[in-house]
N, C-alpha and C. Protein backbone atom coordinates (compact mmCIF):
# COMPACT_ATOMS: atom_id res chain seq x y z
N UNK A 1 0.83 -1.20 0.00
CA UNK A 1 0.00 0.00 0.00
C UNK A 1 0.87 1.25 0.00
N UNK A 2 1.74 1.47 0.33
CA UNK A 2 2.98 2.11 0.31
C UNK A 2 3.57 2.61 -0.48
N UNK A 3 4.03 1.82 -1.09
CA UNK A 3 3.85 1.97 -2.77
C UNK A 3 3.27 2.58 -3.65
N UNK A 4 2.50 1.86 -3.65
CA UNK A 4 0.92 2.58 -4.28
C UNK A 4 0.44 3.76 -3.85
N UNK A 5 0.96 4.17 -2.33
CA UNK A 5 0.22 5.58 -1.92
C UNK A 5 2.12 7.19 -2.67
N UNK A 6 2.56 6.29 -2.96
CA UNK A 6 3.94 6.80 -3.33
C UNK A 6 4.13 7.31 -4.90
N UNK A 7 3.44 5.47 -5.36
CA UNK A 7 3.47 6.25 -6.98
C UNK A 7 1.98 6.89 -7.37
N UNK A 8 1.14 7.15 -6.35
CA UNK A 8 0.00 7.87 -6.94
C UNK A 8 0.41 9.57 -6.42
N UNK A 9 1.16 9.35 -5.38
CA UNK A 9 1.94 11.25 -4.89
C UNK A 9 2.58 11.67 -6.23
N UNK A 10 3.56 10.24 -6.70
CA UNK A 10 4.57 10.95 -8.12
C UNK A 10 3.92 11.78 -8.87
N UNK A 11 2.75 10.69 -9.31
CA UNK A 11 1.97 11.26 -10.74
C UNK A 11 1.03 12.12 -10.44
N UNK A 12 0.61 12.44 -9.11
CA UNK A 12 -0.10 13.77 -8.71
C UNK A 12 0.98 15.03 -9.03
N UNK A 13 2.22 15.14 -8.69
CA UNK A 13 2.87 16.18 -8.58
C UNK A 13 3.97 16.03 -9.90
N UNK A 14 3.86 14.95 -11.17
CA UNK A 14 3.82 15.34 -12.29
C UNK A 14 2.77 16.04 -12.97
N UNK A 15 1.77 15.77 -12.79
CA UNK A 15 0.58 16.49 -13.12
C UNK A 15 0.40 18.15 -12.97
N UNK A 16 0.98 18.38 -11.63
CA UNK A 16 0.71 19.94 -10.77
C UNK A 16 1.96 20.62 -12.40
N UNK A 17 2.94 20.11 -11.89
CA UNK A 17 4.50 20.29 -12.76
C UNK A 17 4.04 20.79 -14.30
N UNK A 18 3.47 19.69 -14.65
CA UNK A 18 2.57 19.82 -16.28
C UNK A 18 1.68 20.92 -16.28
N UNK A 19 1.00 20.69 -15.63
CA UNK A 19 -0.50 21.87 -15.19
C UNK A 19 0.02 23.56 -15.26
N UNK A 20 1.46 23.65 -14.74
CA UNK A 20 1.80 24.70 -14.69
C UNK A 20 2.52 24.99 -15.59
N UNK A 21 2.57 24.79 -16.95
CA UNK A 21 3.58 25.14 -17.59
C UNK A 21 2.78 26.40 -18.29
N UNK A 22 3.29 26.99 -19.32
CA UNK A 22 2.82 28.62 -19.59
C UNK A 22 1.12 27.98 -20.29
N UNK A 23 0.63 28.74 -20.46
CA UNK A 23 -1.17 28.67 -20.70
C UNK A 23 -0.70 28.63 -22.40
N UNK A 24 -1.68 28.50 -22.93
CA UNK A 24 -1.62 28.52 -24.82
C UNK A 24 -3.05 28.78 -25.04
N UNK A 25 -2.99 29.23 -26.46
CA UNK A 25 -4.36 29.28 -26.89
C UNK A 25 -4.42 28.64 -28.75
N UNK A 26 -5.76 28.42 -28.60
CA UNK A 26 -5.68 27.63 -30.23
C UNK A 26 -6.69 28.38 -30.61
N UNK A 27 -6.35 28.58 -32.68
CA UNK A 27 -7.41 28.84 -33.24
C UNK A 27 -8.00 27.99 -34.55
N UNK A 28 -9.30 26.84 -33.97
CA UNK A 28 -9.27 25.95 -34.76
C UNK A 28 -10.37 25.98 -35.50
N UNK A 29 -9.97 25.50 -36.95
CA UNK A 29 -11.16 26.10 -38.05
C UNK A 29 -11.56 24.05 -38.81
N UNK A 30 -12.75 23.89 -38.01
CA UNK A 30 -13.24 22.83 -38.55
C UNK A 30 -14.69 23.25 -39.36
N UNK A 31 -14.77 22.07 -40.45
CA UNK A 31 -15.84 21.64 -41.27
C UNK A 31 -17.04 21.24 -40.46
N UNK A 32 -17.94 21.74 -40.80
CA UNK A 32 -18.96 21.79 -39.77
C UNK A 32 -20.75 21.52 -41.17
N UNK A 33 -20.53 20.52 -41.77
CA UNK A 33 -21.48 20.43 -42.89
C UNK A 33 -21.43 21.60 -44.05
N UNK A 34 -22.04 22.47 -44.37
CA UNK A 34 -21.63 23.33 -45.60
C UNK A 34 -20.88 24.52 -44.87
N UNK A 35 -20.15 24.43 -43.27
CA UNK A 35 -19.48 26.06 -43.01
C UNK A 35 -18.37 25.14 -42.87
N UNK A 36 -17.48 26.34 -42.55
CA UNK A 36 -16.00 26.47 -42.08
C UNK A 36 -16.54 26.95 -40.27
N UNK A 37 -16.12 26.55 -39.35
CA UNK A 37 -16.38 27.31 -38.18
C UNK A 37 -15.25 27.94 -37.59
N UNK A 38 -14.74 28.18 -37.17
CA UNK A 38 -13.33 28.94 -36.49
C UNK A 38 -13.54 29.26 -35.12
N UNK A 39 -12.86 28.43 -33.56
CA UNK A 39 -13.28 28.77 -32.41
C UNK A 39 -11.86 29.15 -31.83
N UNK A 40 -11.99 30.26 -31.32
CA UNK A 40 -10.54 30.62 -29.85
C UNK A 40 -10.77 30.38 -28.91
N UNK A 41 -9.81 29.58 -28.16
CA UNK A 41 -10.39 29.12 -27.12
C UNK A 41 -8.54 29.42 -26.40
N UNK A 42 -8.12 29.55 -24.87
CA UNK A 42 -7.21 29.31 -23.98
C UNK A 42 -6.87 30.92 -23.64
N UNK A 43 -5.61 30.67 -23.37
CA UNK A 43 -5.10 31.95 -22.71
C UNK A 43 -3.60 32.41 -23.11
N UNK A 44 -2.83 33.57 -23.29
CA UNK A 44 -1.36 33.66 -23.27
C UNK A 44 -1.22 34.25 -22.68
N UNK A 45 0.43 33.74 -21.85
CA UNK A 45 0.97 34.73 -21.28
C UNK A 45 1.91 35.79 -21.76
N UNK A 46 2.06 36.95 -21.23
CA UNK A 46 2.58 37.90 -22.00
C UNK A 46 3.84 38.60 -21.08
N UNK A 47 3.84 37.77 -20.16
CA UNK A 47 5.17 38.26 -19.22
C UNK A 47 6.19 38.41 -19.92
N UNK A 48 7.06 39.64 -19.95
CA UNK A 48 8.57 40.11 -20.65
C UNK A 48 7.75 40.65 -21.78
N UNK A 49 6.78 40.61 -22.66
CA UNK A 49 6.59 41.26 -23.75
C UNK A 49 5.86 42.71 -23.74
N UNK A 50 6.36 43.55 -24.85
CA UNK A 50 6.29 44.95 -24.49
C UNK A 50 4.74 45.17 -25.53
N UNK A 51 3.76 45.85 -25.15
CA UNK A 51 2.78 46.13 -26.21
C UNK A 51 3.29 47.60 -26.22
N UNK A 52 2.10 47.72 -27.68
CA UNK A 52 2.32 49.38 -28.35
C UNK A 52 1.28 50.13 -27.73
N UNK A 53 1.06 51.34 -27.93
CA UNK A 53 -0.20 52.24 -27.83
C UNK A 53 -1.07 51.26 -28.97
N UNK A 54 -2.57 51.75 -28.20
CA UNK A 54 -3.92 50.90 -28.26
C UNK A 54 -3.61 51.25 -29.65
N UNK A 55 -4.80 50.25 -30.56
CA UNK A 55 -5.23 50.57 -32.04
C UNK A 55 -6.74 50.36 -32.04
N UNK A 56 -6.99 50.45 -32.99
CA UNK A 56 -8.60 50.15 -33.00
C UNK A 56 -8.91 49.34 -34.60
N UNK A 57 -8.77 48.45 -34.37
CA UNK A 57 -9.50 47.10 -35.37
C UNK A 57 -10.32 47.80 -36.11
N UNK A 58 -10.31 47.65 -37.68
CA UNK A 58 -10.77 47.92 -38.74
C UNK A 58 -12.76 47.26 -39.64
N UNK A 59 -11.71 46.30 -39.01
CA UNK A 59 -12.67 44.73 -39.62
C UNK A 59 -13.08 44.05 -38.67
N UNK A 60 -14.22 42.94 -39.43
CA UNK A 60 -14.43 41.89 -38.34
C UNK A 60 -13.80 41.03 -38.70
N UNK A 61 -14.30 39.51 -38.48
CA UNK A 61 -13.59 38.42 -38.45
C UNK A 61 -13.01 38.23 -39.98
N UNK A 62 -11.85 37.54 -40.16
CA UNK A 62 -11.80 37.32 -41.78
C UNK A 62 -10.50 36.45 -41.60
N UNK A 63 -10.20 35.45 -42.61
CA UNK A 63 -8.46 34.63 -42.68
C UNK A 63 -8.35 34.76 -44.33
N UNK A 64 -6.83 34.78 -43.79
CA UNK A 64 -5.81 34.68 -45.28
C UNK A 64 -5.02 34.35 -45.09
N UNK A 65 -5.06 33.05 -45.59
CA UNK A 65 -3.84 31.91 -44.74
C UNK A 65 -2.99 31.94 -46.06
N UNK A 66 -2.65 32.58 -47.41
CA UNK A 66 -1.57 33.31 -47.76
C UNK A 66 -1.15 33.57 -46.60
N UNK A 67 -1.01 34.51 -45.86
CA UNK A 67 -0.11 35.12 -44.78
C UNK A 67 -0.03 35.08 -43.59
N UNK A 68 -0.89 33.39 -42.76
CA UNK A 68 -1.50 33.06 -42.05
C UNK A 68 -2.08 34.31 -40.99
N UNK A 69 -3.08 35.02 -41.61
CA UNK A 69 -3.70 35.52 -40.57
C UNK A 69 -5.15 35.29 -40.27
N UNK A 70 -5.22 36.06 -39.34
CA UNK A 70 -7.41 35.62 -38.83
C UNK A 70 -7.18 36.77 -38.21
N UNK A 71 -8.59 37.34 -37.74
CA UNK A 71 -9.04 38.47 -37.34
C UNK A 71 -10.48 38.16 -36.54
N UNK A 72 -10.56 38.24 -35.54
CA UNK A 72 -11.89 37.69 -34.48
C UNK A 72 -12.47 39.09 -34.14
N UNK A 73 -13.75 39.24 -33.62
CA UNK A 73 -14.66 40.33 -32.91
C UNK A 73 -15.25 41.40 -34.06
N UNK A 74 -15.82 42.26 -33.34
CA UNK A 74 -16.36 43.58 -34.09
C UNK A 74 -15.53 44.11 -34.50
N UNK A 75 -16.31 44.76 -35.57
CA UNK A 75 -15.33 46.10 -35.61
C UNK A 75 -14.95 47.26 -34.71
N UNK A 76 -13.98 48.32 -35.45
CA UNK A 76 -14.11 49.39 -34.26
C UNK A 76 -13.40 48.71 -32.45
N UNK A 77 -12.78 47.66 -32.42
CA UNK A 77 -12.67 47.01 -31.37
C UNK A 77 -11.12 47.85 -30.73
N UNK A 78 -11.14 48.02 -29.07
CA UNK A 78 -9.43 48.72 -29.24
C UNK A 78 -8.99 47.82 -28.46
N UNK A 79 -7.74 47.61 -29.37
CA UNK A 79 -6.55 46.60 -29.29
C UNK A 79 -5.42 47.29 -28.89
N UNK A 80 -4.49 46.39 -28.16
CA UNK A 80 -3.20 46.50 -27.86
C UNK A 80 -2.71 45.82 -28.57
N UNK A 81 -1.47 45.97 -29.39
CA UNK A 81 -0.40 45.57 -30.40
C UNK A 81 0.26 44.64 -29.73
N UNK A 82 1.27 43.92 -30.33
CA UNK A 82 2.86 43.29 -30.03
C UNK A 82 3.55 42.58 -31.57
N UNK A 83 4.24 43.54 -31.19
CA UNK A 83 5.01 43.51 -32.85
C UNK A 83 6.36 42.81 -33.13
N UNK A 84 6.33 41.88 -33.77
CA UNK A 84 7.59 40.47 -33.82
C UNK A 84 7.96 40.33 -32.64
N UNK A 85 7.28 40.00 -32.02
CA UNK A 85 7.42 39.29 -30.42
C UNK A 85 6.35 37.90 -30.81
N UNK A 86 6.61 37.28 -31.86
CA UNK A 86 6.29 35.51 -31.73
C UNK A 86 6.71 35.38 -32.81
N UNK A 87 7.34 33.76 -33.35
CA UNK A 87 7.53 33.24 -34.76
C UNK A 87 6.79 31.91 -34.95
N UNK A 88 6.83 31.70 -36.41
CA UNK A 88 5.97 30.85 -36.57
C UNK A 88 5.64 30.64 -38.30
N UNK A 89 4.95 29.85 -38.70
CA UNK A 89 4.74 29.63 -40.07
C UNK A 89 4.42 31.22 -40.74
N UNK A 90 4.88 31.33 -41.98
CA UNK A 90 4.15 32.79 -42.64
C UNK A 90 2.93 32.20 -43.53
N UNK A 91 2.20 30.82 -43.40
CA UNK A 91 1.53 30.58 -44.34
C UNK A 91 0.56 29.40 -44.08
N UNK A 92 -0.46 29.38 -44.07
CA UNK A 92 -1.74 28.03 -44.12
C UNK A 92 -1.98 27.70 -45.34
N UNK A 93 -1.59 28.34 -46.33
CA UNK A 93 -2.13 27.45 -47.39
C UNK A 93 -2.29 29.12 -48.56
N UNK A 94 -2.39 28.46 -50.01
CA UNK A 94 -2.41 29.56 -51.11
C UNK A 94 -3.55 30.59 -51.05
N UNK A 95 -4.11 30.74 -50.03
CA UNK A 95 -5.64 31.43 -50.21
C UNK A 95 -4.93 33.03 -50.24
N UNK A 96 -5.58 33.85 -51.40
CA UNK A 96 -5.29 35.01 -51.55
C UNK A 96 -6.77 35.87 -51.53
N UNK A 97 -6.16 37.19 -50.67
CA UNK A 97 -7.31 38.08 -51.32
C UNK A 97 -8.07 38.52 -50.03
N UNK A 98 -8.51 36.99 -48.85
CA UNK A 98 -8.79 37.02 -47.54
C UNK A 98 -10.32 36.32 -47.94
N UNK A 99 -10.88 36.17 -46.56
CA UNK A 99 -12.36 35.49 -46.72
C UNK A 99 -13.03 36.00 -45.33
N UNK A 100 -14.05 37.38 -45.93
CA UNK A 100 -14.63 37.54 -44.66
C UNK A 100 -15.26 36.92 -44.22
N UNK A 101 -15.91 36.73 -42.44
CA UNK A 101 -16.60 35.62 -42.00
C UNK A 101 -18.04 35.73 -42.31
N UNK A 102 -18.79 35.39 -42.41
CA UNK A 102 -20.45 35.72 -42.40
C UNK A 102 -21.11 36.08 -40.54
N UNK A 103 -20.35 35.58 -39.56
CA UNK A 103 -20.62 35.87 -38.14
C UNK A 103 -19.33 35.75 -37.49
N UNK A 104 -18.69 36.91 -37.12
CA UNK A 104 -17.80 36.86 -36.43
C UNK A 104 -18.50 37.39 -34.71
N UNK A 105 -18.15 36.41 -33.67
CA UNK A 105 -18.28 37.02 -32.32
C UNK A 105 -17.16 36.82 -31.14
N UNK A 106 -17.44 38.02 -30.17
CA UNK A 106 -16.12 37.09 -29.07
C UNK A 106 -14.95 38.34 -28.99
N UNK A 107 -14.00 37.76 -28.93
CA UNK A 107 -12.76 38.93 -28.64
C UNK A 107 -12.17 39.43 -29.69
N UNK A 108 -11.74 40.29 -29.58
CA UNK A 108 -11.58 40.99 -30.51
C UNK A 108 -9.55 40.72 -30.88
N UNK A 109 -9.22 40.01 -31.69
CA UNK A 109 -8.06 39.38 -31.78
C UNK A 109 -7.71 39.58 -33.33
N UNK A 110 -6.48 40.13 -33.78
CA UNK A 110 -5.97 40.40 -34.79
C UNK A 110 -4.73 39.46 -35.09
N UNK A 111 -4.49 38.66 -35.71
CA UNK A 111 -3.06 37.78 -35.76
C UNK A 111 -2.60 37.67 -36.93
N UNK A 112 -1.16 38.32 -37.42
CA UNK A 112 -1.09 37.83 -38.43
C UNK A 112 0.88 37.02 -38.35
N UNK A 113 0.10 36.02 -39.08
CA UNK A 113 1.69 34.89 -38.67
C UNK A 113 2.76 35.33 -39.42
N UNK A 114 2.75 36.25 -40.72
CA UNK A 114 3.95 36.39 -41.73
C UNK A 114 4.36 37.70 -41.27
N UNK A 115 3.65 38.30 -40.32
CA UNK A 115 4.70 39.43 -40.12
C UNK A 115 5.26 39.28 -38.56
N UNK A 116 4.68 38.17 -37.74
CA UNK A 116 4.80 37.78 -36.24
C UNK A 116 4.50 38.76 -35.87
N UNK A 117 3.24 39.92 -35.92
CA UNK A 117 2.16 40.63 -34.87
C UNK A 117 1.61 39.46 -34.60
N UNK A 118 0.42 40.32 -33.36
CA UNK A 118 -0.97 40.29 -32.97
C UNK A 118 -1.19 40.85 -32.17
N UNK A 119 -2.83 41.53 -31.97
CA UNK A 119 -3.27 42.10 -31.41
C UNK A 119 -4.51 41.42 -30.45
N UNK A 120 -4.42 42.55 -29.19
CA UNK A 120 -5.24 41.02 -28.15
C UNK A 120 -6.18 42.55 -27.41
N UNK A 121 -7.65 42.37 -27.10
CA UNK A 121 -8.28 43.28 -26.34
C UNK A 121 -7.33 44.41 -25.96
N UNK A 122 -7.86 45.37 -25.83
CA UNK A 122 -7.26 46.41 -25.14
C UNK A 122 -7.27 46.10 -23.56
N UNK A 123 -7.08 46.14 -22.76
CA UNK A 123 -6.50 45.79 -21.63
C UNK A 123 -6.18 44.24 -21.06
N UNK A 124 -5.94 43.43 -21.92
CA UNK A 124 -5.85 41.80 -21.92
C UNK A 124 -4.26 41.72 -20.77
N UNK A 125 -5.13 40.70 -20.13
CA UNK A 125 -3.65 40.45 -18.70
C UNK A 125 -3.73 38.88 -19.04
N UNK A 126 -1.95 38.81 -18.89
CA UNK A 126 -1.58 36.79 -19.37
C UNK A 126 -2.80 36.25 -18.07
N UNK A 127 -3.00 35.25 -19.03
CA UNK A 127 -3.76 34.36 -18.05
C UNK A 127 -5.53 34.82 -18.37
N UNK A 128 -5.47 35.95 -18.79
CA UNK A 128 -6.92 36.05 -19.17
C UNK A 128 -7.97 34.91 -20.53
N UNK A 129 -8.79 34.54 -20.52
CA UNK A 129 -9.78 33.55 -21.52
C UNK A 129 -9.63 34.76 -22.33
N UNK A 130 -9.46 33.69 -24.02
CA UNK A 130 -9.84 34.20 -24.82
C UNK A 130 -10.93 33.14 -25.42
N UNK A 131 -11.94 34.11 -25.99
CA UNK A 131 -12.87 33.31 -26.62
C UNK A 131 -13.70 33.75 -27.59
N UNK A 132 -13.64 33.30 -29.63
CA UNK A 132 -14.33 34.00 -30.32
C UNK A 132 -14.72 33.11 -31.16
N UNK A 133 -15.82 33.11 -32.04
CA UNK A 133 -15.98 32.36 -33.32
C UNK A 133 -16.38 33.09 -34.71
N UNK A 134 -15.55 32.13 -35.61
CA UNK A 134 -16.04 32.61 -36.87
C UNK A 134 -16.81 32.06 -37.58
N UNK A 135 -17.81 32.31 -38.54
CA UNK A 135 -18.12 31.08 -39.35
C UNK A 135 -18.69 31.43 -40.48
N UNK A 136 -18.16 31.05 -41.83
CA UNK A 136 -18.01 30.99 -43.03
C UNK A 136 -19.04 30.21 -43.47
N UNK A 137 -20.01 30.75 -43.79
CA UNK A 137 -21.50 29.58 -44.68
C UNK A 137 -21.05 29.07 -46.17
N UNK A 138 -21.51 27.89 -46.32
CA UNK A 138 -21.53 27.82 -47.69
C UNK A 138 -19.84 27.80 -48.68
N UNK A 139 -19.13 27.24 -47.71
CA UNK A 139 -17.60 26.77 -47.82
C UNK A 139 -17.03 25.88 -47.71
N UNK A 140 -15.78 26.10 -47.90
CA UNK A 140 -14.71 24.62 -47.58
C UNK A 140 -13.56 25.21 -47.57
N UNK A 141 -12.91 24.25 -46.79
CA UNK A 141 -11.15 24.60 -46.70
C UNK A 141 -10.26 25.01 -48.28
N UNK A 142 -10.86 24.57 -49.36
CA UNK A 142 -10.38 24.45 -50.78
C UNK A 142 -10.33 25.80 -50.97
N UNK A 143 -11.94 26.48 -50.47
CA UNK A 143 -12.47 27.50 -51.17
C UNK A 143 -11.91 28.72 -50.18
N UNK A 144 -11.22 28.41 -48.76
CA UNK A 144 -10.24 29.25 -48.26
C UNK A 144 -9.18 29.59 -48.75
N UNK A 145 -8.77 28.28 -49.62
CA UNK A 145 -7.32 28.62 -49.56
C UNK A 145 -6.57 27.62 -48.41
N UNK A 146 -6.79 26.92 -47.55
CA UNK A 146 -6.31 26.63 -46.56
C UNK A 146 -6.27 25.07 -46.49
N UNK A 147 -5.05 24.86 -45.77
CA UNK A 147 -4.24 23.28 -46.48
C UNK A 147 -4.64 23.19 -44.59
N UNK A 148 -5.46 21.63 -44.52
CA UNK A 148 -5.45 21.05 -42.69
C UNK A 148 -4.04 21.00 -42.52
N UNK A 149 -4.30 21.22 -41.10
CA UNK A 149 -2.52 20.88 -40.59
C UNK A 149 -2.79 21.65 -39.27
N UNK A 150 -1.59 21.34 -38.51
CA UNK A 150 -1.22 22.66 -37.14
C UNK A 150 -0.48 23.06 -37.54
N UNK A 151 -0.82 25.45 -36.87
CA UNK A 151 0.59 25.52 -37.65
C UNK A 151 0.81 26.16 -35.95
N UNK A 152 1.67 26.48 -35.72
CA UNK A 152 2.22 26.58 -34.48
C UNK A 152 2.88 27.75 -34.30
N UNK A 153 2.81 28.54 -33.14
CA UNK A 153 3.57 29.87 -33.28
C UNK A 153 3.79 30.56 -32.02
N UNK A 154 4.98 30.50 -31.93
CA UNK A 154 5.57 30.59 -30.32
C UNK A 154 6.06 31.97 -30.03
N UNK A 155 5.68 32.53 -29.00
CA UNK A 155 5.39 34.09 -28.28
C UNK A 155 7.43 34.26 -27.58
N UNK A 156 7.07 35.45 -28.01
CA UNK A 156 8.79 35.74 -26.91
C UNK A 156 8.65 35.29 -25.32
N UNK A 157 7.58 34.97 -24.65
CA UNK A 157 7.36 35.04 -23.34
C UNK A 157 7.71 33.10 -23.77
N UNK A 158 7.71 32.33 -24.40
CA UNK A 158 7.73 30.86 -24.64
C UNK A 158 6.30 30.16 -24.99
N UNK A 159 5.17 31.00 -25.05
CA UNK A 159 3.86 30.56 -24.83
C UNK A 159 3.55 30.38 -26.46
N UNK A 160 2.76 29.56 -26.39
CA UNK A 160 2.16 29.16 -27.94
C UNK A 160 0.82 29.01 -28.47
N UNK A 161 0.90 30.02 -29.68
CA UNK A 161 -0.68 29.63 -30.41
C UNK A 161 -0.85 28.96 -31.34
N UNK A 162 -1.89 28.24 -31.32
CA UNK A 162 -1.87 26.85 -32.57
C UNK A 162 -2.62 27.08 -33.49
N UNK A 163 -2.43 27.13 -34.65
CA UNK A 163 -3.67 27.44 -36.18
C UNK A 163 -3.85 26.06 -35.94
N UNK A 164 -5.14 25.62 -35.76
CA UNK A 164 -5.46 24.11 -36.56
C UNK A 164 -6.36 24.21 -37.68
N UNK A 165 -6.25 23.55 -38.49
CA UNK A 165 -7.24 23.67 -39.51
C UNK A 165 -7.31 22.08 -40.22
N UNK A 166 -8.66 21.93 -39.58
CA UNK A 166 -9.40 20.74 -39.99
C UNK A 166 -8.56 19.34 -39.79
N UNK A 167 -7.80 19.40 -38.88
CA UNK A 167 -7.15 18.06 -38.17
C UNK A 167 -7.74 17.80 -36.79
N UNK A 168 -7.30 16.72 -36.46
CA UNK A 168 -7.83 16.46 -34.36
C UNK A 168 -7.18 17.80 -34.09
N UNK A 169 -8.07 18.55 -32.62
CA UNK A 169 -7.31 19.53 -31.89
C UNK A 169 -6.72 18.65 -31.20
N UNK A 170 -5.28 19.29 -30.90
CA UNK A 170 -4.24 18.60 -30.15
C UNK A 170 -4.24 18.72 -29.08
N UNK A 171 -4.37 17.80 -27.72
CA UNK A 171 -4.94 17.01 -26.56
C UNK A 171 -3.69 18.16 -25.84
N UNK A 172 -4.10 18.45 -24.64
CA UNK A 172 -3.14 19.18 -23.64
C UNK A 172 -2.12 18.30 -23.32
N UNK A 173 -1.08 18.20 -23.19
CA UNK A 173 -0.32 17.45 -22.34
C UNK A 173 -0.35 16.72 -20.86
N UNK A 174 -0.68 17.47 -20.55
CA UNK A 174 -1.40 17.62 -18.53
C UNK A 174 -2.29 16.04 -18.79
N UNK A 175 -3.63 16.31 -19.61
CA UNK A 175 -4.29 15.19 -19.64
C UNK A 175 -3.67 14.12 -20.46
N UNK A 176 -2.72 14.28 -21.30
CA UNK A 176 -1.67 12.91 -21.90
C UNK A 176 -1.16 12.05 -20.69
N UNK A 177 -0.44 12.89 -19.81
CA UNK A 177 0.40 12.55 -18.38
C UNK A 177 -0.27 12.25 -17.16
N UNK A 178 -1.44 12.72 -17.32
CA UNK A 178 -2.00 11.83 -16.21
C UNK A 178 -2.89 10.70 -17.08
N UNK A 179 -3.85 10.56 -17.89
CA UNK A 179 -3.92 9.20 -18.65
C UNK A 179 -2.75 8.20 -18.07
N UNK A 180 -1.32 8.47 -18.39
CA UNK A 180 -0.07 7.83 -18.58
C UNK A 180 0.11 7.13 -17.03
N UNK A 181 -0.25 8.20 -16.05
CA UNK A 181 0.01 8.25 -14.80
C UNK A 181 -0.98 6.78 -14.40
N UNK A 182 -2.15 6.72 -14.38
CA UNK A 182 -3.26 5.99 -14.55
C UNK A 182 -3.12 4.89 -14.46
N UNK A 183 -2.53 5.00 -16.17
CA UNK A 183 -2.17 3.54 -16.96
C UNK A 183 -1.38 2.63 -15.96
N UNK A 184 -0.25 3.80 -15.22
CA UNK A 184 0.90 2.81 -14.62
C UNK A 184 0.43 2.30 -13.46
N UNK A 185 -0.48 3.32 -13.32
CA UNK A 185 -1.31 2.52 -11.42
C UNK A 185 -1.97 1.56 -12.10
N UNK A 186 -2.63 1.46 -12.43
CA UNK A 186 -3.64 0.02 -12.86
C UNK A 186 -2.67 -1.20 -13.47
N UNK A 187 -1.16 -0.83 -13.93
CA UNK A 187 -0.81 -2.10 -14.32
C UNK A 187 0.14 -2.35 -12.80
N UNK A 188 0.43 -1.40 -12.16
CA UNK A 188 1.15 -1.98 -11.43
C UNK A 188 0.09 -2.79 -10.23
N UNK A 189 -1.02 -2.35 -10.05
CA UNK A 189 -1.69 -2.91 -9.00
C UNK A 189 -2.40 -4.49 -9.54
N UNK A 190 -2.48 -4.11 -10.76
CA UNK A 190 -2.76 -5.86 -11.66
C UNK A 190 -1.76 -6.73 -11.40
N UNK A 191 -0.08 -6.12 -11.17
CA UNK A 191 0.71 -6.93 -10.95
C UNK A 191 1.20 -7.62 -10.30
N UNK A 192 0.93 -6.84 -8.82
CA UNK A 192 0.71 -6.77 -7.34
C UNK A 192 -0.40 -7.96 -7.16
N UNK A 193 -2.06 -8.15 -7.62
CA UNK A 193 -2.79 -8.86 -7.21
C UNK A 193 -2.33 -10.03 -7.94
N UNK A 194 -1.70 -10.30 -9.36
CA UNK A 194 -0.71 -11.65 -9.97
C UNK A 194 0.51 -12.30 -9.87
């Protein structure tokens, strides 16, 4: 029992270890019958990174994964900048020209991957939810322009945002490692009762 109360402490406080590593956020654009949908979902941290004076968002939602960007919220929205403070792919796929959304809602988020900006709410603190959707009627990934894949794009602070487009969203780690953690209690206690 000893044991067992030992390796279930390990994999509790691998878990805490995992749990705490910097926050991320994804922006994933699945097929949803005749739309494209596009959801933001997590958080970044922005510790060490410097923003600009506010701006105020032009447009609503729209992608042009020519130059991997997206654009979430209303218009008229005021944003805080950060300018080549992340790297990452300059590209999702040949779509030129852009594709506005038919309903953009949610935060108001500007990203574009080929020049490593983005823009996040005007007073956004690391660790804050982001959360927006887009959705494109009467489409397809072809008719974006946009090739499935993750594209990945890592912040000067180490934190990362994920383009997915039309693949599995990719599982947190935290819940990989404790699954893992699990696995090893149940075989070791199978081994114990054999």
């Amino acid at each position: 029992m000893k044991k067992l109360n030992s390796l279930a402490a390990g994999a509790f406080s691998l878990l805490v270890c995992v749990s705490s590593v910097q926050a991320a956020a994804t922006m994933s654009f699945q097929q949803v019958g005749a739309e494209v949908v596009g959801t933001l979902s997590g958080s970044l941290d922005l510790t060490g990174m410097t923003k600009s004076p506010g701006y105020v968002s032009q447009g609503d939602g729209f992608v042009l994964p020519e130059f991997g960007y997206f654009s979430t919220g209303a218009k008229l929205s005021l944003q805080d900048g950060y300018f080549d403070q992340m790297s990452g792919p300059s590209s999702w796929g040949p779509g030129v020209g852009g594709t506005l959304a038919d309903i953009s809602s949610g935060d108001a988020v500007y990203f574009a991957g080929a020049a490593n900006d983005f823009w996040l709410p005007k007073g956004y603190a690391s660790g804050d939810a982001l959360s927006a959707t887009l959705t494109f009627l009467l489409t397809d990934f072809a008719a974006l322009g946009a090739i499935s894949g993750n594209y990945i794009y890592t912040l000067t602070s180490g934190d990362t945002l994920t383009v997915n487009i039309g693949s599995a969203v990719p599982e947190p780690g935290s819940l990989a490692l404790f699954g893992a953690g699990l696995s090893l209690l149940g075989l070791w206690a199978r081994r114990r009762r054999g």
